[in-house]
PDB file of N, CA and C in Angstrom:
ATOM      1  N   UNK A   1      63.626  82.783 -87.480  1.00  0.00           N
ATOM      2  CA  UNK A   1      64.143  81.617 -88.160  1.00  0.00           C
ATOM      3  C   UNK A   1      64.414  80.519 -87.136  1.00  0.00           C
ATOM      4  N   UNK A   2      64.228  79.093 -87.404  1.00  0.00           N
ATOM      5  CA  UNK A   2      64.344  78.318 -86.577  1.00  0.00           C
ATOM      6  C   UNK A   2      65.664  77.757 -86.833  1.00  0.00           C
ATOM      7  N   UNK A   3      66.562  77.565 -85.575  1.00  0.00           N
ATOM      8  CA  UNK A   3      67.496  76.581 -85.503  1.00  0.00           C
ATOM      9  C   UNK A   3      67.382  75.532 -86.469  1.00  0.00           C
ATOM     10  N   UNK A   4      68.723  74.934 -87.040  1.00  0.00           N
ATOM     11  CA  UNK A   4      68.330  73.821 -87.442  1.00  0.00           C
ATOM     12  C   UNK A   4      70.022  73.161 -87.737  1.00  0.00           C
ATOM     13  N   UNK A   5      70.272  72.388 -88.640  1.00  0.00           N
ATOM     14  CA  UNK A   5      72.131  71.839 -89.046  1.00  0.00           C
ATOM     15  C   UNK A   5      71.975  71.121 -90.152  1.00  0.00           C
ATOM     16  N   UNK A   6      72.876  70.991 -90.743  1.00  0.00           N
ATOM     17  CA  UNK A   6      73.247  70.743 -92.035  1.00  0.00           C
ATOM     18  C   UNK A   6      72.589  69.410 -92.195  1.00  0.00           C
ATOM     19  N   UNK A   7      71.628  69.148 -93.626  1.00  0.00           N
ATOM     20  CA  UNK A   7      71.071  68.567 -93.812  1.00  0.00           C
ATOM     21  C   UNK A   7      72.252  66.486 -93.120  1.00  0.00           C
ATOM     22  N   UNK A   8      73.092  66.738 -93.539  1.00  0.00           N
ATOM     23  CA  UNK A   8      74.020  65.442 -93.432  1.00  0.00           C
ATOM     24  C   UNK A   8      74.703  65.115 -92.236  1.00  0.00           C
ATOM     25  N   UNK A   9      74.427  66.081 -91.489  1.00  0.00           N
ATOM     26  CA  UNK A   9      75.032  66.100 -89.710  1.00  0.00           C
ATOM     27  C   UNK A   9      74.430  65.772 -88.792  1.00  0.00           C
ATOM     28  N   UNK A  10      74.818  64.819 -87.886  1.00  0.00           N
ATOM     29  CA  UNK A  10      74.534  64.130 -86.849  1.00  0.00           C
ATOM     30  C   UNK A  10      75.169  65.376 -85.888  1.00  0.00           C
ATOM     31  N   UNK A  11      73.945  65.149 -84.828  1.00  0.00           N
ATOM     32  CA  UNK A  11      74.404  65.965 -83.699  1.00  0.00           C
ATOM     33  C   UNK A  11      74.803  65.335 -82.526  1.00  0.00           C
ATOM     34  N   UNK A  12      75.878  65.440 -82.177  1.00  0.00           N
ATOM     35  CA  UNK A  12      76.636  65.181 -80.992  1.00  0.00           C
ATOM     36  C   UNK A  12      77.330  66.191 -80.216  1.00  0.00           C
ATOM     37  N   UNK A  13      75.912  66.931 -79.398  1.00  0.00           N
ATOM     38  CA  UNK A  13      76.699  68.055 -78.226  1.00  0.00           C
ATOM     39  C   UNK A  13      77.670  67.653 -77.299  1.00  0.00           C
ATOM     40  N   UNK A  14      77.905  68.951 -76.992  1.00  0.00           N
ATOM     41  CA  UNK A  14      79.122  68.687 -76.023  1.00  0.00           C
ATOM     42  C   UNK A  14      78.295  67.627 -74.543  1.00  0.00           C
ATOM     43  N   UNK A  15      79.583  66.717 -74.282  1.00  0.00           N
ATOM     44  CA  UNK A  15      78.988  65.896 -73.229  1.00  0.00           C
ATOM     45  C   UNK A  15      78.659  64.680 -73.719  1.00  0.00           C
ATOM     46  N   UNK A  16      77.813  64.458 -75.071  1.00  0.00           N
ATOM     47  CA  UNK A  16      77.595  63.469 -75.984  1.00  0.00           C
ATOM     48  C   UNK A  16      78.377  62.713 -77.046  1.00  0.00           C
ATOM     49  N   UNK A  17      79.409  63.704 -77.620  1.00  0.00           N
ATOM     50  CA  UNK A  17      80.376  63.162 -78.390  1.00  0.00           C
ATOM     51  C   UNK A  17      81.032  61.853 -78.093  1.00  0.00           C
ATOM     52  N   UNK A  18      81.832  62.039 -76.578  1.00  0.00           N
ATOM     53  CA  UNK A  18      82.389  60.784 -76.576  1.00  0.00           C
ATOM     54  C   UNK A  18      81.556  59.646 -76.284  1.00  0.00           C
ATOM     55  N   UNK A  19      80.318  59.777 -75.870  1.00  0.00           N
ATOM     56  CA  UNK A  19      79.555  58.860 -75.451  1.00  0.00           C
ATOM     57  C   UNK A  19      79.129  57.935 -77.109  1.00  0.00           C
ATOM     58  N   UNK A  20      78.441  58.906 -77.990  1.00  0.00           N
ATOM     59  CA  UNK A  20      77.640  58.350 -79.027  1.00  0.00           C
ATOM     60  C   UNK A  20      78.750  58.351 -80.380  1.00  0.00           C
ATOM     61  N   UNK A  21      79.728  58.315 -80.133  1.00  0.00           N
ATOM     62  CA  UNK A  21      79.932  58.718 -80.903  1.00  0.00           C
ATOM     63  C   UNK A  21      80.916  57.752 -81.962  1.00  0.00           C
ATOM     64  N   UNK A  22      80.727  56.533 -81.641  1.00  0.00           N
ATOM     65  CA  UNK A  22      81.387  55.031 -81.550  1.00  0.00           C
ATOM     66  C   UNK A  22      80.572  54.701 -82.456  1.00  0.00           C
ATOM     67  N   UNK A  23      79.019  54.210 -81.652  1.00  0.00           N
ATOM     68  CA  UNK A  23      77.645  54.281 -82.146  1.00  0.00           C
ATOM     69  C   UNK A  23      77.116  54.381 -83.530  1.00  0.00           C
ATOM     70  N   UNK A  24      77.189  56.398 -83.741  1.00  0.00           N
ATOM     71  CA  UNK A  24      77.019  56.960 -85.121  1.00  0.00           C
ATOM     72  C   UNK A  24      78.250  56.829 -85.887  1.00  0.00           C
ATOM     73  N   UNK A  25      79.238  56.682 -85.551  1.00  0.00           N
ATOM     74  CA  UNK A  25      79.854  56.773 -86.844  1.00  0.00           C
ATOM     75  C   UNK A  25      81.240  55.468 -86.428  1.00  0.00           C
ATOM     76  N   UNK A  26      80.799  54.125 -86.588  1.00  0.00           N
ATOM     77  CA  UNK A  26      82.119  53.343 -86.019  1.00  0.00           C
ATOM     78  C   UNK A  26      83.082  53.631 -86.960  1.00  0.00           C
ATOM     79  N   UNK A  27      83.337  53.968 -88.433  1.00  0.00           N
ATOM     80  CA  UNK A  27      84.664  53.496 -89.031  1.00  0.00           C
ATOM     81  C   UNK A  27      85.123  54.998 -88.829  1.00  0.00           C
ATOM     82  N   UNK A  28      86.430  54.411 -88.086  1.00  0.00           N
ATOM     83  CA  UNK A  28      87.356  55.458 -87.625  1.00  0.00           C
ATOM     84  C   UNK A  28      87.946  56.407 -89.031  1.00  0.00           C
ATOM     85  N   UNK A  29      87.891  55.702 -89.970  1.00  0.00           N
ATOM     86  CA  UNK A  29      88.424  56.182 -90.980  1.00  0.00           C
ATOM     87  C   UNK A  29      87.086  57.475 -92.141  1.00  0.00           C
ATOM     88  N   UNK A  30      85.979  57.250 -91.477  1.00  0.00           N
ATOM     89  CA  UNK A  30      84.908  58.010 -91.942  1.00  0.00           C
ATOM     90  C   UNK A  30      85.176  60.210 -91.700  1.00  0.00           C
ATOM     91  N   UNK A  31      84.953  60.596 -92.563  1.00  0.00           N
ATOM     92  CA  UNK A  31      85.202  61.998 -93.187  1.00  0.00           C
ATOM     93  C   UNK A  31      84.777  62.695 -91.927  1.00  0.00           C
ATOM     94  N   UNK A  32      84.931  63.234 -90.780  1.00  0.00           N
ATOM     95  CA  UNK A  32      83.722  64.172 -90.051  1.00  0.00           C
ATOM     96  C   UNK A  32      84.430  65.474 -89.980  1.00  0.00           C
ATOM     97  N   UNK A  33      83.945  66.757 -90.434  1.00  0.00           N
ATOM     98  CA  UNK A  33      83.423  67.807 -90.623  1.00  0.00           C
ATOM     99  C   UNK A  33      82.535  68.199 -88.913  1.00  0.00           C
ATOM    100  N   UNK A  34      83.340  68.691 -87.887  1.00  0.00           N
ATOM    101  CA  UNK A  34      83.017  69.221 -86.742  1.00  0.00           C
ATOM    102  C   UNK A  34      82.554  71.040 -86.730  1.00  0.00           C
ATOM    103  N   UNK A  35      81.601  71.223 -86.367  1.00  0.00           N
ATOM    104  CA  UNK A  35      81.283  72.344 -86.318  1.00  0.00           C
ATOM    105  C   UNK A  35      80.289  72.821 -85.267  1.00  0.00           C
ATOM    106  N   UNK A  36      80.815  74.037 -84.543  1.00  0.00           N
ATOM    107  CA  UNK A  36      79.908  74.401 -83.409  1.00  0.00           C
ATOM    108  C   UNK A  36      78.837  75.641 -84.273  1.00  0.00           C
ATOM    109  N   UNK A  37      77.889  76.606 -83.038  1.00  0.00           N
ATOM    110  CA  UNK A  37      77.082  77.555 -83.474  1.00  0.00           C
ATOM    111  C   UNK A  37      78.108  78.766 -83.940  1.00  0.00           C
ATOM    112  N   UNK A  38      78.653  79.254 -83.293  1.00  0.00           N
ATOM    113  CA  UNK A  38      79.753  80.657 -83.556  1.00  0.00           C
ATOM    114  C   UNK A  38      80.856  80.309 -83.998  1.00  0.00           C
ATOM    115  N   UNK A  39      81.456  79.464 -84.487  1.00  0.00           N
ATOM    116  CA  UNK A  39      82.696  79.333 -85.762  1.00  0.00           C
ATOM    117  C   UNK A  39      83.838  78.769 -85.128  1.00  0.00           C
ATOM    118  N   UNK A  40      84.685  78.731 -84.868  1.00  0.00           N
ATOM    119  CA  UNK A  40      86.067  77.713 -84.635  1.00  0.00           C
ATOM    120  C   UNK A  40      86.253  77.227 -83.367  1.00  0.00           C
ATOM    121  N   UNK A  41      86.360  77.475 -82.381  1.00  0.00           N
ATOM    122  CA  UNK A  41      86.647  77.107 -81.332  1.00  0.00           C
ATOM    123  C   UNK A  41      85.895  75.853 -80.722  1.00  0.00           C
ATOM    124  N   UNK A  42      84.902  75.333 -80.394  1.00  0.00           N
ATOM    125  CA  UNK A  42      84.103  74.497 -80.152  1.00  0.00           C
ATOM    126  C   UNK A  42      84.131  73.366 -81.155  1.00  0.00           C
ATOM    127  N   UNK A  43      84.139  73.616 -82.213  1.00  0.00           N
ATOM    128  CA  UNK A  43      84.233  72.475 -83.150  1.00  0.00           C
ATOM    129  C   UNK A  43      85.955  71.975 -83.362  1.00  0.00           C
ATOM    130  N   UNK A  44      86.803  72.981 -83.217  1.00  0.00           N
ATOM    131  CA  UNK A  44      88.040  72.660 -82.842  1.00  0.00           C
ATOM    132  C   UNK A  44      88.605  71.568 -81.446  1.00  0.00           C
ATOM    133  N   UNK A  45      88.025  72.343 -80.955  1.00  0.00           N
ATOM    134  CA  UNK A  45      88.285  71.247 -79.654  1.00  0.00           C
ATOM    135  C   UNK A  45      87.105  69.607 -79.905  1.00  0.00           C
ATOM    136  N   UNK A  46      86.082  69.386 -80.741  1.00  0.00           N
ATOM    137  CA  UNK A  46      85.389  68.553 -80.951  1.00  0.00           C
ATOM    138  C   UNK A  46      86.548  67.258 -82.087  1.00  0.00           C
ATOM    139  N   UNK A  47      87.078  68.278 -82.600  1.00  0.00           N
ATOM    140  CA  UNK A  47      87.623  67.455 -83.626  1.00  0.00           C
ATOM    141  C   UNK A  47      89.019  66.783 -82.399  1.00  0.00           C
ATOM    142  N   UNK A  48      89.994  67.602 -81.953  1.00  0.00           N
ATOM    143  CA  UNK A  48      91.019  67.204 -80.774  1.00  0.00           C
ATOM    144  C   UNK A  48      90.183  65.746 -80.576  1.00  0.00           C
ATOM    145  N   UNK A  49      88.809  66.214 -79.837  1.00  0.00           N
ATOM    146  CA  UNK A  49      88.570  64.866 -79.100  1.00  0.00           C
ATOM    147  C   UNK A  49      88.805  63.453 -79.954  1.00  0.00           C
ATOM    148  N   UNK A  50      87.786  63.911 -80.758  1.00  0.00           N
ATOM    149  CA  UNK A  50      87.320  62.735 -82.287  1.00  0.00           C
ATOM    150  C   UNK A  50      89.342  62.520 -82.372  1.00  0.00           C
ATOM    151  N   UNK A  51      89.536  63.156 -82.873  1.00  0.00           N
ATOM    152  CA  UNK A  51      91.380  62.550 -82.555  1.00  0.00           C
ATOM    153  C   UNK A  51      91.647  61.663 -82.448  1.00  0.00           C
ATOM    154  N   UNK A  52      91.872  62.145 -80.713  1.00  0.00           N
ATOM    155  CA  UNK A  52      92.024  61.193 -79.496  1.00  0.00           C
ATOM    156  C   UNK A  52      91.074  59.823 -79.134  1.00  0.00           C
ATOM    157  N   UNK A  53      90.747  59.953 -79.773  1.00  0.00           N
ATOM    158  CA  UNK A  53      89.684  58.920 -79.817  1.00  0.00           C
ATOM    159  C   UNK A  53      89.838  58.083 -80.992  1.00  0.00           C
ATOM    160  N   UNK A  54      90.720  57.833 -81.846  1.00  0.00           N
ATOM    161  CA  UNK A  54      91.034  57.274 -83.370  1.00  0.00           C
ATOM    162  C   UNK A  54      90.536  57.729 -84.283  1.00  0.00           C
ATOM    163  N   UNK A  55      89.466  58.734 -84.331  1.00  0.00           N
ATOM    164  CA  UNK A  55      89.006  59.267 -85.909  1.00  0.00           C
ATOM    165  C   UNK A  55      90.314  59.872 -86.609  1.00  0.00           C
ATOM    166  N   UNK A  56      90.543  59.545 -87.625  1.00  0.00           N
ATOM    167  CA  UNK A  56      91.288  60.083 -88.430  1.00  0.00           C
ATOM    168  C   UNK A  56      91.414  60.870 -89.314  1.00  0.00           C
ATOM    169  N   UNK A  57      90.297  60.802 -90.067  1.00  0.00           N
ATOM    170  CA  UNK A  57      89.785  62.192 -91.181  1.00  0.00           C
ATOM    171  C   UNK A  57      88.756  63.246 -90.343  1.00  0.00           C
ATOM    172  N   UNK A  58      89.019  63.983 -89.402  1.00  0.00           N
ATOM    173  CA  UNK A  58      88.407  64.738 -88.684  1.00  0.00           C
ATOM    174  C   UNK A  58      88.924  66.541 -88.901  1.00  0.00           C
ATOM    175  N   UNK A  59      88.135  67.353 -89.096  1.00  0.00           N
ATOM    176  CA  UNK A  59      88.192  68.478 -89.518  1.00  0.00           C
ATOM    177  C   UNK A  59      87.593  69.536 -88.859  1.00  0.00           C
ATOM    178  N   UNK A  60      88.100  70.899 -88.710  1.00  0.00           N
ATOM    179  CA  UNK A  60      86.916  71.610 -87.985  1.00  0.00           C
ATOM    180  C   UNK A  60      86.768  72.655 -88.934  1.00  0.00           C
ATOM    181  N   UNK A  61      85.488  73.073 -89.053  1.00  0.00           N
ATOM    182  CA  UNK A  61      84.498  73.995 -90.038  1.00  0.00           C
ATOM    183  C   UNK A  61      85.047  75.773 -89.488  1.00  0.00           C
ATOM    184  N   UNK A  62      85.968  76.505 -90.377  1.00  0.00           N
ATOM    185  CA  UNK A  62      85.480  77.685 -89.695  1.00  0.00           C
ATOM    186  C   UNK A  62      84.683  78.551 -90.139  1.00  0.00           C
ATOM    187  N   UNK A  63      84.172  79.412 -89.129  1.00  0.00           N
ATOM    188  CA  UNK A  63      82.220  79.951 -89.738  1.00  0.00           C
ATOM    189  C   UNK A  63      81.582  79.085 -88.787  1.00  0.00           C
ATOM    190  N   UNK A  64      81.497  78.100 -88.545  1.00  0.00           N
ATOM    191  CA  UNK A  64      80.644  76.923 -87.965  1.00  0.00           C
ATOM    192  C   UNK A  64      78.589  77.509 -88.724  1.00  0.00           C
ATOM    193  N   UNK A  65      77.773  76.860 -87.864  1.00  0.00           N
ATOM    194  CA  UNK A  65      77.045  77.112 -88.183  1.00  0.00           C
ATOM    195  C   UNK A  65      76.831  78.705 -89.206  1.00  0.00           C
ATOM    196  N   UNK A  66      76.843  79.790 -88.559  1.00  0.00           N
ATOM    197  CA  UNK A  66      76.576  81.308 -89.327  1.00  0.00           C
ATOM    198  C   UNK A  66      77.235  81.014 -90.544  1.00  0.00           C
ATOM    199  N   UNK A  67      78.685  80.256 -90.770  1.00  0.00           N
ATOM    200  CA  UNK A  67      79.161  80.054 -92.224  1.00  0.00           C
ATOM    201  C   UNK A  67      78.491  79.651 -93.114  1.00  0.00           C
ATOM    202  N   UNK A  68      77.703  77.951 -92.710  1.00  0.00           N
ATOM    203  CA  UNK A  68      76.720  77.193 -93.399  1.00  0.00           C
ATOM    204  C   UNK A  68      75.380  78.102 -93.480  1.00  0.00           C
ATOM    205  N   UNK A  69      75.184  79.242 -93.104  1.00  0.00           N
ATOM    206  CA  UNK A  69      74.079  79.937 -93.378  1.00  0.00           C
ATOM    207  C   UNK A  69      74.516  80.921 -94.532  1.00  0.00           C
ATOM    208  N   UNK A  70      75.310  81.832 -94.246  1.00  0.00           N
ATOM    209  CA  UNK A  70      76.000  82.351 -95.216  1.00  0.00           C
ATOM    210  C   UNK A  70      76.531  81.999 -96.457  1.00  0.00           C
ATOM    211  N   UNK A  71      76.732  80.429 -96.719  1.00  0.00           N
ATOM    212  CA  UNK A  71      76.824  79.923 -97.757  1.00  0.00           C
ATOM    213  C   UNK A  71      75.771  79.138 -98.633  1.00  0.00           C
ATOM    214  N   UNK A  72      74.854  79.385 -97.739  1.00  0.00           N
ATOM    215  CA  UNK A  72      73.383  78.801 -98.305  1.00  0.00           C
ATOM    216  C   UNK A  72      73.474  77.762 -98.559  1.00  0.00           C
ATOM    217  N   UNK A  73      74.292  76.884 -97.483  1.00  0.00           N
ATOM    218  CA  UNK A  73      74.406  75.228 -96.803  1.00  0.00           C
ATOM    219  C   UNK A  73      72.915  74.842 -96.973  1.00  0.00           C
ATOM    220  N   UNK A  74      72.753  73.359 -97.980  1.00  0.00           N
ATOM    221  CA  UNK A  74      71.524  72.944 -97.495  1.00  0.00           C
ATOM    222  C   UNK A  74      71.056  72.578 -96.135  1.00  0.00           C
ATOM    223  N   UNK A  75      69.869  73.179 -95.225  1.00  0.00           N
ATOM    224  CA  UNK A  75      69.930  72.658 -93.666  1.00  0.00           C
ATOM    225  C   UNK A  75      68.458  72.073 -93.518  1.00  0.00           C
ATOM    226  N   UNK A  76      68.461  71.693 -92.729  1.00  0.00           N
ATOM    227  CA  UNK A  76      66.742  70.633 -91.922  1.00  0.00           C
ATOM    228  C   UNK A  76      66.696  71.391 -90.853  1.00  0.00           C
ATOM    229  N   UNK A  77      65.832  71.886 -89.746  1.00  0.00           N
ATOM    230  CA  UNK A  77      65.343  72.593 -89.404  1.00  0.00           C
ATOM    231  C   UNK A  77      65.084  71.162 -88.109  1.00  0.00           C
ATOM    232  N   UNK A  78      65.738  72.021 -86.663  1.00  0.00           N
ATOM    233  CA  UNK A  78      65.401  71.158 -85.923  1.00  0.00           C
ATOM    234  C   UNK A  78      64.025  70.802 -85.319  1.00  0.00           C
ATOM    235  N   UNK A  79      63.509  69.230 -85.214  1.00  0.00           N
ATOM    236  CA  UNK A  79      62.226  68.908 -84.765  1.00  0.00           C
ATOM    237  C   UNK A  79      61.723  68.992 -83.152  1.00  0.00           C
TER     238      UNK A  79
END
């Protein structure tokens, strides 16, 4: 099976977040749903950042990716 992420998710790896992340999503007040490959931790600390950074509706997914598979998350298949 090929890698891939939720059809509606922008990817911003670690290292990239704070950089792009102004960019993709300026209104601080916009919904983001953080999620790493293996379930809480990584997307936890993603959301901290998004925080600290003024996002305000920021959330972290637990399950991360394997959840959205397990729930038969619509996904796109990376190119």
């Amino acid at each position: 099976m090929a890698k891939g992420h939720a059809t509606q998710a922008i990817h911003l790896g670690k290292g990239i977040l704070e950089r792009d992340i102004e960019t993709a999503v300026p209104d601080p007040n916009t919904e983001l749903i953080m999620y790493c490959g293996g379930g809480y931790p990584l997307g936890a600390h993603r959301r901290q950042r998004a925080k600290k950074m003024g996002y305000r509706n920021v959330y972290s997914l637990i399950g991360g990716y394997k959840g959205l598979l397990q729930a038969q998350w619509p996904m796109k298949t990376a190119v």
